[in-house]
N, C-alpha and C. Protein backbone atom coordinates (compact mmCIF):
# COMPACT_ATOMS: atom_id res chain seq x y z
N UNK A 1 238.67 396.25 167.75
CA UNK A 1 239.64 396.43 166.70
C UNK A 1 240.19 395.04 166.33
N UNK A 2 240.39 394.96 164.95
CA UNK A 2 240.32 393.13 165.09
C UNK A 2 242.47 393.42 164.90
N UNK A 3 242.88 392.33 164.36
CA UNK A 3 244.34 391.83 164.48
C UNK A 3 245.10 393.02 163.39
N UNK A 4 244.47 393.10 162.59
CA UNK A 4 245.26 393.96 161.35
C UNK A 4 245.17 395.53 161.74
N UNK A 5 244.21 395.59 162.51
CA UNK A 5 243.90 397.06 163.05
C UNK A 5 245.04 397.66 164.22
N UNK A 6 245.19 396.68 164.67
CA UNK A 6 246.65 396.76 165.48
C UNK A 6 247.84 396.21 164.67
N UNK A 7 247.81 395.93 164.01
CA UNK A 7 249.12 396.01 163.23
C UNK A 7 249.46 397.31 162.50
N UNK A 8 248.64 397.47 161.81
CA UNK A 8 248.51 398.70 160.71
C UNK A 8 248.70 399.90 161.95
N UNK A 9 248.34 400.02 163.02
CA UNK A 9 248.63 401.53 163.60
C UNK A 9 249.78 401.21 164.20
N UNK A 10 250.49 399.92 165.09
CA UNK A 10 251.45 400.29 165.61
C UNK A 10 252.23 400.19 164.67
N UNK A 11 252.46 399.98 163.06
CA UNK A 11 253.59 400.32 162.19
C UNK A 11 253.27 401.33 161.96
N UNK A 12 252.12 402.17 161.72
CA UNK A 12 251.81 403.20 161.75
C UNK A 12 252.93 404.22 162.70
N UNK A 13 252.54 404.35 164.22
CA UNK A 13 253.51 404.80 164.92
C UNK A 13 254.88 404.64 165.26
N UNK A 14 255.46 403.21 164.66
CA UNK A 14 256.47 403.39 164.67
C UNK A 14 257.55 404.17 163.36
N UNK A 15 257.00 404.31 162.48
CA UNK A 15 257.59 404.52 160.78
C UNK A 15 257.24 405.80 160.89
N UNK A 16 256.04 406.54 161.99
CA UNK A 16 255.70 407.75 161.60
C UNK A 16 256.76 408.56 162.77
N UNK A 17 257.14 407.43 164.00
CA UNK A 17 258.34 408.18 164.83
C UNK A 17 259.63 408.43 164.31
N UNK A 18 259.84 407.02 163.50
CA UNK A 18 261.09 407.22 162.70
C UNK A 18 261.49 408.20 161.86
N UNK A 19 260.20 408.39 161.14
CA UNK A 19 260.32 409.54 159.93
C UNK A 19 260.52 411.47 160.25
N UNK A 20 259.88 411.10 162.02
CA UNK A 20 259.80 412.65 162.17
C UNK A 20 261.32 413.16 163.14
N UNK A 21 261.56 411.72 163.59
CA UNK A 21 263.10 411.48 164.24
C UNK A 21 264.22 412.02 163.37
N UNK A 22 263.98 411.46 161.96
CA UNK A 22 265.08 411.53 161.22
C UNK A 22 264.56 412.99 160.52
N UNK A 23 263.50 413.38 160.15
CA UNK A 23 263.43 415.13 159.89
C UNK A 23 264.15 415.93 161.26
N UNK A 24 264.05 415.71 162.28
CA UNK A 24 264.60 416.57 163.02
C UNK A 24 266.34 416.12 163.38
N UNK A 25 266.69 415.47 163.24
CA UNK A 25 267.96 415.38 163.01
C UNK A 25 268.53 416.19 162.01
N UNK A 26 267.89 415.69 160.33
CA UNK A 26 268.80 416.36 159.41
C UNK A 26 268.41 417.68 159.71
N UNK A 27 267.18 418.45 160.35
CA UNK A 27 267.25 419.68 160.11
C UNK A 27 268.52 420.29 161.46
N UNK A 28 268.18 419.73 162.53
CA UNK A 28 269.04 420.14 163.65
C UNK A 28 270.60 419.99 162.96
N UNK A 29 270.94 418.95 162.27
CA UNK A 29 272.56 418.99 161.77
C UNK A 29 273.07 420.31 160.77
N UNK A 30 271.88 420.34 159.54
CA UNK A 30 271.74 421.81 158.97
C UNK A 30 272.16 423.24 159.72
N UNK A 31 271.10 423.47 161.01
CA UNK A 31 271.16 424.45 161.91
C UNK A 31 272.21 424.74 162.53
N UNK A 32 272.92 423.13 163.00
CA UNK A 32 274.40 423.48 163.76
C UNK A 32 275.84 423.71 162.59
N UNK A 33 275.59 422.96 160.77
CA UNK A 33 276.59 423.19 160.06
C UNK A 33 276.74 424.57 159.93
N UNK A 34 275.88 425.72 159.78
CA UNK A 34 275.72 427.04 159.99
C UNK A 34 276.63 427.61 160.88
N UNK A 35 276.98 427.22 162.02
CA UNK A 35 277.42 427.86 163.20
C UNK A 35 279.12 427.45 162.90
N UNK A 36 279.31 426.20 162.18
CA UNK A 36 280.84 425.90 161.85
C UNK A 36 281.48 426.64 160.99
N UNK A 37 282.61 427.82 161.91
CA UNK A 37 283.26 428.81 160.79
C UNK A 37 283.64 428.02 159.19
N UNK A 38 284.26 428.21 158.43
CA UNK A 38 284.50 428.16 157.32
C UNK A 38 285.81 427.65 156.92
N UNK A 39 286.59 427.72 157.75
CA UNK A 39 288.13 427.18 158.27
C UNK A 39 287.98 425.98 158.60
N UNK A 40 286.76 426.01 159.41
CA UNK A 40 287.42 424.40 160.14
C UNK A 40 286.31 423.16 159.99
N UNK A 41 285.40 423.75 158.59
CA UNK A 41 284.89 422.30 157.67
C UNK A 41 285.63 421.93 156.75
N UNK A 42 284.86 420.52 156.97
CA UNK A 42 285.98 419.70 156.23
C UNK A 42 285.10 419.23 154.86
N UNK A 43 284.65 418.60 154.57
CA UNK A 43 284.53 418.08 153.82
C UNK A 43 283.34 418.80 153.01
N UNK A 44 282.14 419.02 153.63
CA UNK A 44 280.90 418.98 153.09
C UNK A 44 281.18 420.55 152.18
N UNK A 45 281.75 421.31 152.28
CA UNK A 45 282.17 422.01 151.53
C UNK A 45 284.00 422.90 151.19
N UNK A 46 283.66 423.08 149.59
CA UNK A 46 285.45 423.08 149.03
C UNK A 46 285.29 424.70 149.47
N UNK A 47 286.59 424.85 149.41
CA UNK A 47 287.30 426.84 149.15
C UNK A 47 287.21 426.38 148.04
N UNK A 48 287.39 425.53 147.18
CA UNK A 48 287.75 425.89 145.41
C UNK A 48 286.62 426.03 144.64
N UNK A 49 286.03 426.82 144.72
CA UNK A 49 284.63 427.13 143.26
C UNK A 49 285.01 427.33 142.17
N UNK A 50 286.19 427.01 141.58
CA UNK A 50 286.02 427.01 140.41
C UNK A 50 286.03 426.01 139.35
N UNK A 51 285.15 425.00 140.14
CA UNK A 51 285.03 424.23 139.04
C UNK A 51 283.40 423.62 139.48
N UNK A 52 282.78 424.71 139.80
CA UNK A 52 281.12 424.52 139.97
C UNK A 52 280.24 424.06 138.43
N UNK A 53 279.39 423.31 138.81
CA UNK A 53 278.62 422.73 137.79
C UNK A 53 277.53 423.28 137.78
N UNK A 54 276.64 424.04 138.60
CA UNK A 54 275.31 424.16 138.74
C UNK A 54 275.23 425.92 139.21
């Protein structure tokens, strides 16, 4: 395997750990915002809908 062949896979494995690191984070944070009653979030969502855009 000449010099670029080892370059190209270990960025390979590292960008491809990073990428599947950070999919399972945002999905695991998703999974646990679910479980936070409704009272005691803060920010990521309002009680006030009435002024929805979408």
């Amino acid at each position: 395997m000449t010099h670029l062949g080892y370059l190209l896979v270990g960025w390979s494995v590292s960008l491809g750990c990073g990428v599947l690191y950070a999919m399972r984070i945002a999905f695991r944070g998703r999974v646990l915002s679910r479980q936070v009653p409704a009272d005691k979030r803060r920010w990521m969502q309002s009680s006030d809908h009435s002024n929805n855009d979408y």
